[in-house]
Each structure stands twice: as C-alpha cells, then as structure tokens.
C-alpha atoms as a PDB file:
ATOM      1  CA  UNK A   1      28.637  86.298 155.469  1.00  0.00           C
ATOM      2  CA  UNK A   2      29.115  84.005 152.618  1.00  0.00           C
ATOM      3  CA  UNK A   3      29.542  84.045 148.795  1.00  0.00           C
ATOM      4  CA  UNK A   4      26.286  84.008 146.943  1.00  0.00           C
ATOM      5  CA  UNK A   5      27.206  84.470 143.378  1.00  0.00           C
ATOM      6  CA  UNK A   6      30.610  85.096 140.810  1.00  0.00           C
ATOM      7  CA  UNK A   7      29.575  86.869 138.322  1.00  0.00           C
ATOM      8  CA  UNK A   8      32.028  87.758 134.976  1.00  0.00           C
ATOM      9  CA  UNK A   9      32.018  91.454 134.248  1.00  0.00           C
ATOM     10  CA  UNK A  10      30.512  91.868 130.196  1.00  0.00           C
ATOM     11  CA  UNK A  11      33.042  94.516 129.736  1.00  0.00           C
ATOM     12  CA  UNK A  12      36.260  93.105 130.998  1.00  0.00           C
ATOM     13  CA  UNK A  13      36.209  88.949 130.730  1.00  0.00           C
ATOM     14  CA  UNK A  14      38.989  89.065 133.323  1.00  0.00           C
ATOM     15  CA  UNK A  15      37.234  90.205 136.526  1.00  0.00           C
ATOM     16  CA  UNK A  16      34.740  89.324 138.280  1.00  0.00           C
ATOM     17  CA  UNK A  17      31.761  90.474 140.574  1.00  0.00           C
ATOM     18  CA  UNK A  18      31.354  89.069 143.992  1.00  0.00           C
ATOM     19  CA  UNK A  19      28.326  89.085 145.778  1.00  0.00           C
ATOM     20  CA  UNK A  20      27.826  88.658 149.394  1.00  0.00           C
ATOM     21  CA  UNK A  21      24.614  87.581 150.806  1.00  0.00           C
ATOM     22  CA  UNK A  22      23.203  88.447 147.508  1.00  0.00           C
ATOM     23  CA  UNK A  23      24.810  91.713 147.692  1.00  0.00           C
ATOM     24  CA  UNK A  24      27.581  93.348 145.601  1.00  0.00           C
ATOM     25  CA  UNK A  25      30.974  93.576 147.487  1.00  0.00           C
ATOM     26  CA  UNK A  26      34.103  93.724 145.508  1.00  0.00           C
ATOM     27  CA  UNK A  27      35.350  93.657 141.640  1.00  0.00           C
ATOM     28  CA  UNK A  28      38.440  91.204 141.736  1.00  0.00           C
ATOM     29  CA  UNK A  29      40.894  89.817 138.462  1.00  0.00           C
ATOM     30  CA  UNK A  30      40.492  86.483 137.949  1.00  0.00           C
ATOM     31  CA  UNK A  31      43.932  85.717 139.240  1.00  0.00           C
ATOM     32  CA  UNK A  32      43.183  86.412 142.931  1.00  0.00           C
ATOM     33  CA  UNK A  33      40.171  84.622 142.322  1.00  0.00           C
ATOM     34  CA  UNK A  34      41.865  82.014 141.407  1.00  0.00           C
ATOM     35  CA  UNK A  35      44.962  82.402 144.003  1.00  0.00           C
ATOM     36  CA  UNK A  36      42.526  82.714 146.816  1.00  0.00           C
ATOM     37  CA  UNK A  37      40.761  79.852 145.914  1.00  0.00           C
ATOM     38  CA  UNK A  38      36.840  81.495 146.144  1.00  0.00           C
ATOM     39  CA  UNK A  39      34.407  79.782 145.266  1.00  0.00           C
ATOM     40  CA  UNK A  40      30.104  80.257 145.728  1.00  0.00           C
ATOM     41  CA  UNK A  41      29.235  79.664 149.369  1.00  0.00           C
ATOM     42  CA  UNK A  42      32.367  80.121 150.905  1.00  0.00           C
ATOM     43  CA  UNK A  43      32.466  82.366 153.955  1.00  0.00           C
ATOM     44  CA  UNK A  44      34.177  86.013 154.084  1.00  0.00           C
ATOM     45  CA  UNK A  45      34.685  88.483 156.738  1.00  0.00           C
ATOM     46  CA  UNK A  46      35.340  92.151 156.752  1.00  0.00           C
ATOM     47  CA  UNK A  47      38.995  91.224 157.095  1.00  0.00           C
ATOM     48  CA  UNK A  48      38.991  88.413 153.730  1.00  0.00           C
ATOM     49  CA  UNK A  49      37.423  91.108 151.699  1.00  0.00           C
ATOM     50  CA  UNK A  50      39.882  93.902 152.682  1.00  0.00           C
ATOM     51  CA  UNK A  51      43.330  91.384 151.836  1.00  0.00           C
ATOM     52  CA  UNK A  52      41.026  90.470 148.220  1.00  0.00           C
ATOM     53  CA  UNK A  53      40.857  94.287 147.411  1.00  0.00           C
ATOM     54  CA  UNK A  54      44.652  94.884 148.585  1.00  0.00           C
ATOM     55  CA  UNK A  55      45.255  91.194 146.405  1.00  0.00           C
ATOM     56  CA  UNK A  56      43.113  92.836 143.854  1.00  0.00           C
ATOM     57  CA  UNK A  57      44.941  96.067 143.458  1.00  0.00           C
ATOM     58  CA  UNK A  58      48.562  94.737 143.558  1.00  0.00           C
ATOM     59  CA  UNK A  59      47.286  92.836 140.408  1.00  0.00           C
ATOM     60  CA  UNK A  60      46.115  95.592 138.514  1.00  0.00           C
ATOM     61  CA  UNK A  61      49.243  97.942 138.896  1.00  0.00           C
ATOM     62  CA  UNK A  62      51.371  94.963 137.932  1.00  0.00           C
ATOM     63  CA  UNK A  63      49.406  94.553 134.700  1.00  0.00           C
ATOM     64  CA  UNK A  64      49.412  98.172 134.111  1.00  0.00           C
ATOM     65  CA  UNK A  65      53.572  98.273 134.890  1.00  0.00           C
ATOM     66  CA  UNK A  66      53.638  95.403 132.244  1.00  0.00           C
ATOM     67  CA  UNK A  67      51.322  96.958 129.335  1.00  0.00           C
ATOM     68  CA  UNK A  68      53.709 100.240 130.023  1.00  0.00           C
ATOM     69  CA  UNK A  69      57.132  98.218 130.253  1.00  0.00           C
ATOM     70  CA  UNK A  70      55.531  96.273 126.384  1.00  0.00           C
ATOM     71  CA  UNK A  71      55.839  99.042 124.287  1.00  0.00           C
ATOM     72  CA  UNK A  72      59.588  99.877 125.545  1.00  0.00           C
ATOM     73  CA  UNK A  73      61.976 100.006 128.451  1.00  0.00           C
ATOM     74  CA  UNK A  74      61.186 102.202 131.262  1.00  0.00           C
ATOM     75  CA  UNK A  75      63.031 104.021 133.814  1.00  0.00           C
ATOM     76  CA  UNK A  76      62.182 103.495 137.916  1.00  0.00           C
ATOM     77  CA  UNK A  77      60.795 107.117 137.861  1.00  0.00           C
ATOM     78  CA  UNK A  78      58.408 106.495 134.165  1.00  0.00           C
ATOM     79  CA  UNK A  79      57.201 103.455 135.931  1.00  0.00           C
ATOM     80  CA  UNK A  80      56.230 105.608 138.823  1.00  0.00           C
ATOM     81  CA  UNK A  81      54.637 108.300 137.215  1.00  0.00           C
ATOM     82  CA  UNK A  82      52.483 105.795 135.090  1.00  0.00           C
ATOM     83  CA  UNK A  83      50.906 103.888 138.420  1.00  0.00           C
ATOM     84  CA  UNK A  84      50.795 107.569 139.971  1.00  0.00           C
ATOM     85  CA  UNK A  85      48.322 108.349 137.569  1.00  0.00           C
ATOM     86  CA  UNK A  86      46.057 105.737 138.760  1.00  0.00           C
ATOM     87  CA  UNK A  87      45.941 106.891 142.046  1.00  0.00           C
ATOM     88  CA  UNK A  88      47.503 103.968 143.638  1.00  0.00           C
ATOM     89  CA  UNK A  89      48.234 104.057 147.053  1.00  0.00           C
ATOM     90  CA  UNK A  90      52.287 104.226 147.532  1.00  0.00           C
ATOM     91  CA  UNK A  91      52.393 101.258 149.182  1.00  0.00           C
ATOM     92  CA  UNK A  92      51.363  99.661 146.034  1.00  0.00           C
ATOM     93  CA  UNK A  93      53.565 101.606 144.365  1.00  0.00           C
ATOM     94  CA  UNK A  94      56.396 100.666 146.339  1.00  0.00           C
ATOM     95  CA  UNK A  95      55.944  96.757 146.168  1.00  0.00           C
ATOM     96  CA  UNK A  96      55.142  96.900 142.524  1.00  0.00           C
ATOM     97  CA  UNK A  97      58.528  98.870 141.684  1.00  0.00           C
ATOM     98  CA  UNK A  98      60.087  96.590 143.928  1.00  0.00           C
ATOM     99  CA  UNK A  99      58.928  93.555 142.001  1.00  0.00           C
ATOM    100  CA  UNK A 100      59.662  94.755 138.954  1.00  0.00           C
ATOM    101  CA  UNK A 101      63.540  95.333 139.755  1.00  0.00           C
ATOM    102  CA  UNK A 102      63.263  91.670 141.692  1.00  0.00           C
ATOM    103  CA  UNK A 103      62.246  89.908 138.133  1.00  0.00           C
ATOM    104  CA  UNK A 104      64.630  92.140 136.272  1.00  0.00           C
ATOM    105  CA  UNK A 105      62.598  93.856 134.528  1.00  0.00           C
ATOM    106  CA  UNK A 106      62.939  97.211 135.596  1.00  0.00           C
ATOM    107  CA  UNK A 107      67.295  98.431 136.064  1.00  0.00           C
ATOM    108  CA  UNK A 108      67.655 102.159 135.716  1.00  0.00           C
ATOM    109  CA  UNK A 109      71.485 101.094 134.726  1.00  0.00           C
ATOM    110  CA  UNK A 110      70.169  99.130 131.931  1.00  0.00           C
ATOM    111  CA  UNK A 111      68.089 101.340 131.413  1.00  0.00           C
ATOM    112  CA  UNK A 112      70.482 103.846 130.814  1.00  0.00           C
ATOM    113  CA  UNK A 113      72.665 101.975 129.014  1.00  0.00           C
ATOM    114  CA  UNK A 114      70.036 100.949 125.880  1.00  0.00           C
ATOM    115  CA  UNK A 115      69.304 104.521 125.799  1.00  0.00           C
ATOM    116  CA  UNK A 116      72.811 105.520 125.035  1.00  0.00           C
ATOM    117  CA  UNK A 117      73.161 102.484 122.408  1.00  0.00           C
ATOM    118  CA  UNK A 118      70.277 103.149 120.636  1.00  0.00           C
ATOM    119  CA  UNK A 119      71.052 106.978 120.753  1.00  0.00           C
ATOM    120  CA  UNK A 120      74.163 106.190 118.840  1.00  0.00           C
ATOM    121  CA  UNK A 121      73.033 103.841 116.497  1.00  0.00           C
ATOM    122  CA  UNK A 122      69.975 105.869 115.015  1.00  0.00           C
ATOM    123  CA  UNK A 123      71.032 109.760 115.269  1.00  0.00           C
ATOM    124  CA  UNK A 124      74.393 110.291 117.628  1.00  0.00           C
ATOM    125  CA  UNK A 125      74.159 113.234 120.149  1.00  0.00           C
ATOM    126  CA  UNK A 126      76.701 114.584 122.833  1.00  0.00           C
ATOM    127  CA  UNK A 127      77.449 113.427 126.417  1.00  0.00           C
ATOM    128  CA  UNK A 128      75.216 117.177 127.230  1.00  0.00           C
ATOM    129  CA  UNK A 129      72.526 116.213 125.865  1.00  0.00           C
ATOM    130  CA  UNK A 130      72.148 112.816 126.613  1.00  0.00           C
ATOM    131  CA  UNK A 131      72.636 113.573 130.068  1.00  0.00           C
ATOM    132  CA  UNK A 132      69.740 116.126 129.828  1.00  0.00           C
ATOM    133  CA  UNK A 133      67.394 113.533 128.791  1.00  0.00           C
ATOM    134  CA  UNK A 134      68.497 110.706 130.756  1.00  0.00           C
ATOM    135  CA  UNK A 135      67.829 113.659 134.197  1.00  0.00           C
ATOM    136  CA  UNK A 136      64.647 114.134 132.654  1.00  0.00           C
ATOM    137  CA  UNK A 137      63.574 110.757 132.971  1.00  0.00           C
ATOM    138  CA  UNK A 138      64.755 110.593 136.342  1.00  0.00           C
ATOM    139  CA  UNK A 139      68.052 108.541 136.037  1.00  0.00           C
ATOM    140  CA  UNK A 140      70.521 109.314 138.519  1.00  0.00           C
ATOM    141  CA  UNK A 141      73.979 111.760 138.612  1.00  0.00           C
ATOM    142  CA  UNK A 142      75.821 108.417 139.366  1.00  0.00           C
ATOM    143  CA  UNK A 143      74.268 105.934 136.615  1.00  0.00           C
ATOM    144  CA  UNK A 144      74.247 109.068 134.004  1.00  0.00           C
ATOM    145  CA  UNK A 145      78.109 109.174 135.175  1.00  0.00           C
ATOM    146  CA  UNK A 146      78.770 105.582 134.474  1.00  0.00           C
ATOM    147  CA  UNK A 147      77.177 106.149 130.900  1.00  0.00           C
ATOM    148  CA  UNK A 148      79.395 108.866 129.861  1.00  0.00           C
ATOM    149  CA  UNK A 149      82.041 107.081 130.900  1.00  0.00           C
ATOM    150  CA  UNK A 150      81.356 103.842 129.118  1.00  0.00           C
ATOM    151  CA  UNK A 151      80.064 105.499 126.481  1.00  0.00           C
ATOM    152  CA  UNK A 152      81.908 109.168 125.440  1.00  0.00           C
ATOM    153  CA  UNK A 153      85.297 110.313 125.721  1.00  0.00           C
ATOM    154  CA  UNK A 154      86.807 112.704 122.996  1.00  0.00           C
ATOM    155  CA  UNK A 155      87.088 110.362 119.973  1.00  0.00           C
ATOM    156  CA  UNK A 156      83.579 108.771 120.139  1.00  0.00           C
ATOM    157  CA  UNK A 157      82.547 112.685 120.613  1.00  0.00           C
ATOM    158  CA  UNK A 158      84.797 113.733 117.399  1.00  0.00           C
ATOM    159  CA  UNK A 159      83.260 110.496 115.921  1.00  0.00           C
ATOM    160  CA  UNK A 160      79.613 111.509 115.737  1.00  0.00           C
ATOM    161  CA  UNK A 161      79.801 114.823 115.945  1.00  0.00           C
ATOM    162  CA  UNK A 162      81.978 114.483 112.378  1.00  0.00           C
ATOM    163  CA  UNK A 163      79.257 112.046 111.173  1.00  0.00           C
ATOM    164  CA  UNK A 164      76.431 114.396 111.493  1.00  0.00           C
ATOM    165  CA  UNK A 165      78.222 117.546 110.003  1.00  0.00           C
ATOM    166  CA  UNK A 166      78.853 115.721 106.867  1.00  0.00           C
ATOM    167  CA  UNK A 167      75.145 114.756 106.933  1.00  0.00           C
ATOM    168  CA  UNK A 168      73.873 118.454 107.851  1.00  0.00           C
ATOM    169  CA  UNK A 169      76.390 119.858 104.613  1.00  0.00           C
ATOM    170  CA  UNK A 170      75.219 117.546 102.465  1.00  0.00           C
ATOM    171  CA  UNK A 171      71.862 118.649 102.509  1.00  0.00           C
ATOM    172  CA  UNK A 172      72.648 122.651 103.244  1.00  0.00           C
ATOM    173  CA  UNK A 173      71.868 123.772 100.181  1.00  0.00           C
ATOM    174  CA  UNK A 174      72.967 127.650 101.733  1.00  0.00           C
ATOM    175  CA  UNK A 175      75.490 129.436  99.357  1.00  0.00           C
ATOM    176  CA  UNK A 176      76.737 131.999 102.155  1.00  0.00           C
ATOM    177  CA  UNK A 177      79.754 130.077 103.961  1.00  0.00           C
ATOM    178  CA  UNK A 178      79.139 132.369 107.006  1.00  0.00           C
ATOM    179  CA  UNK A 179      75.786 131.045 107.372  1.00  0.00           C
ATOM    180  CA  UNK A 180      76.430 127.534 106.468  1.00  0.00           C
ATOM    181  CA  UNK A 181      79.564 127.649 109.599  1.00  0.00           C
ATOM    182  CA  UNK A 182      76.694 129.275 111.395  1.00  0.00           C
ATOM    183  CA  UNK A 183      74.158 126.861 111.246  1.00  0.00           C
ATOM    184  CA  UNK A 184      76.595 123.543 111.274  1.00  0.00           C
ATOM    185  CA  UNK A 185      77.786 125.018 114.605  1.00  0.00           C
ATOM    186  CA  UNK A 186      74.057 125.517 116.301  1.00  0.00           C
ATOM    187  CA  UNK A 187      73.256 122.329 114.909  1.00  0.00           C
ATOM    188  CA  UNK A 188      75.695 120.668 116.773  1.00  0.00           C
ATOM    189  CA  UNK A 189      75.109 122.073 119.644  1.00  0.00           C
ATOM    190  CA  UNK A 190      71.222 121.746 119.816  1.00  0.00           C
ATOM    191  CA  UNK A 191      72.554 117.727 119.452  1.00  0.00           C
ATOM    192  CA  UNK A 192      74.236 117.792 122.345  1.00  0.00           C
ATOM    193  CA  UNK A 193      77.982 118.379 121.682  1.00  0.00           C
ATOM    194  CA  UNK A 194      80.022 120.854 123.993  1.00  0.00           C
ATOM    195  CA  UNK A 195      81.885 123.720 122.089  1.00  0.00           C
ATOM    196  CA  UNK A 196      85.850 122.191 122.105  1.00  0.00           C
ATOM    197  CA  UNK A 197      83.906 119.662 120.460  1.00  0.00           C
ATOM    198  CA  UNK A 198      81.606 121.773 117.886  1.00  0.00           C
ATOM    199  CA  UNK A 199      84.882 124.410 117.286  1.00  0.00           C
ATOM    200  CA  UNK A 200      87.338 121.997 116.160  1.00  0.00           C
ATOM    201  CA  UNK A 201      84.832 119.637 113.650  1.00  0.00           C
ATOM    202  CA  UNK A 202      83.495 123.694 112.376  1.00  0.00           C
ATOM    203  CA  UNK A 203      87.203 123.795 112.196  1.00  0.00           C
ATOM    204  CA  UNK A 204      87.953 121.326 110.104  1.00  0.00           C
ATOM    205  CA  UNK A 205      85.376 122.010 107.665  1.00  0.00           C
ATOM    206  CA  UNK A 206      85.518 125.700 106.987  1.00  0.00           C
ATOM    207  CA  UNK A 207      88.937 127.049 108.232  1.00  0.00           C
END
C-alpha cells in the first residue's frame, strides 16, 4: 500500500485527501500531515492509517475546544458538552479536557472565580443565585464554596443588594408604597439575595 496522491479539500484549505493506491482512504488536517511527515509514495498499513485518523481526530476536537474557549471562558463540563455534540469518542474527550487543564486553559476555579467578578462588576446578584448558575454549568459544591467565601459575606451582600434597590426605586415609577415594597422585595430575590438580606435593605427603605 502506498500514497498515490494529497489532494487539498476545495471546501476546507486545511485538510487534505489521501489516496491509497489511487484510492480514497482518509481526510486528515494539515497538521498531522505535517507531524507525520506523509508525503506521495510513502508506504501505509492498516495500522498507519488507523493512528492518522486517531492523530486526525485529536486535532479536530482541540480546534473545536479552542473556537469554543475564543468567544469566552468555559467550564470543564461546557467544554464537554460542546465535543459531546460531535460525537467524539470519550477517549478523545478525555485527553482533550486533559490538555486543556495541562496548558491552563481550562480551571473550573478560575473559572469560577471570573464569573463571580464579572457578576459583580456589571449587575451584582446574591451568593443563591450565583451558586445556582455556577451548579448549572457544572462547577463543583467545593469550588462554588470557595467562591462564596472569597467573594460574599454579609457586607458585600448588604453592599449590592443596597446598590440595586436604589437603582430598581429610581426607575419605579409605582405610586402605591405597598406595591413598590412588594416589588423591591421580589426583585431582590429573583437576583439572588436570601431574605435576612432582602428584609433588612426593604427595611431600610420603607419602614
């Protein structure tokens, strides 16, 4: 068996066609091309081609992890669910996850930690709801733990909680007092604040 021809694809300048004994065997990225060293009349095996397409698809779930990890950070379990949905085999899976947390680009903690930050800095919420989110995209109990500690005790709760009630009355235009208490109290709570929290900033505005 032996490389006739390497062909570039017309729709993706990246890969690649192989042909073997004038036949079509395997789509590859230019890297492994390249890494592998293949050129025309080489000679392959059965057991070559299989380590190319293994070669081949570790290379295309690491590009897809990057183009996903470009647009923002990620958590382990995002990064999982995005190369899940190319029906990658978990082995792939496995060593591309690993990689990522190798180069330091993927660190749930960190992860968790620029979420909190930026949380704060654009629109506050409480330690509930944060932690909600942060479950939802798969962080653990212990890392979400470290986070509320770092992060929220009662005066940074007080803080932001008093920050966005004098944003929310300031653009109630509601005459009733009942309703305006009403609605400054289920807004804080839809924002995450527990009710010691959301009682005593209601508190200090209408009693």
């Amino acid at each position: 068996m032996v490389i006739t021809k390497i062909e570039q694809q017309k729709k993706n300048p990246r890969r690649y066609n192989i042909y073997v004994d004038e036949e079509f065997a395997v789509g590859l990225d230019r890297n492994v091309i390249i890494d592998n060293g293949l050129r025309k009349g080489d000679p392959v095996d059965e057991k070559l081609l299989g380590k190319l397409r293994t070669a081949d698809e570790m290379t295309r779930a690491y590009q897809i992890a990057l183009r996903f990890l470009s647009y923002r950070p990620r958590s382990e379990a995002e990064i999982r669910t995005r190369l899940e949905r190319e029906k990658l085999i978990p082995e792939t899976i496995e060593q591309i996850v690993t990689k990522l947390y190798n180069e330091r680009q993927l660190d749930d903690k960190r992860f968790a930690e620029m979420y909190a930050e930026s949380k704060m800095l654009k629109k506050p919420i409480g330690a509930h709801r944060l932690r909600r989110e942060l479950q939802q995209k798969g962080i653990s109990d212990t890392i979400i733990r470290h986070v509320e500690l770092k992060y929220f005790n009662e005066e940074t709760e007080l803080k932001n909680a008093r920050r966005l009630a004098e944003k929310k009355l300031a653009t109630d235009r509601t005459k009733d007092p009942v309703k305006r208490k009403r609605r400054l109290a289920d807004f804080l709570a839809r924002r995450g604040f527990g009710w010691d929290v959301v009682s005593e900033i209601v508190g200090e505005y209408f009693d």
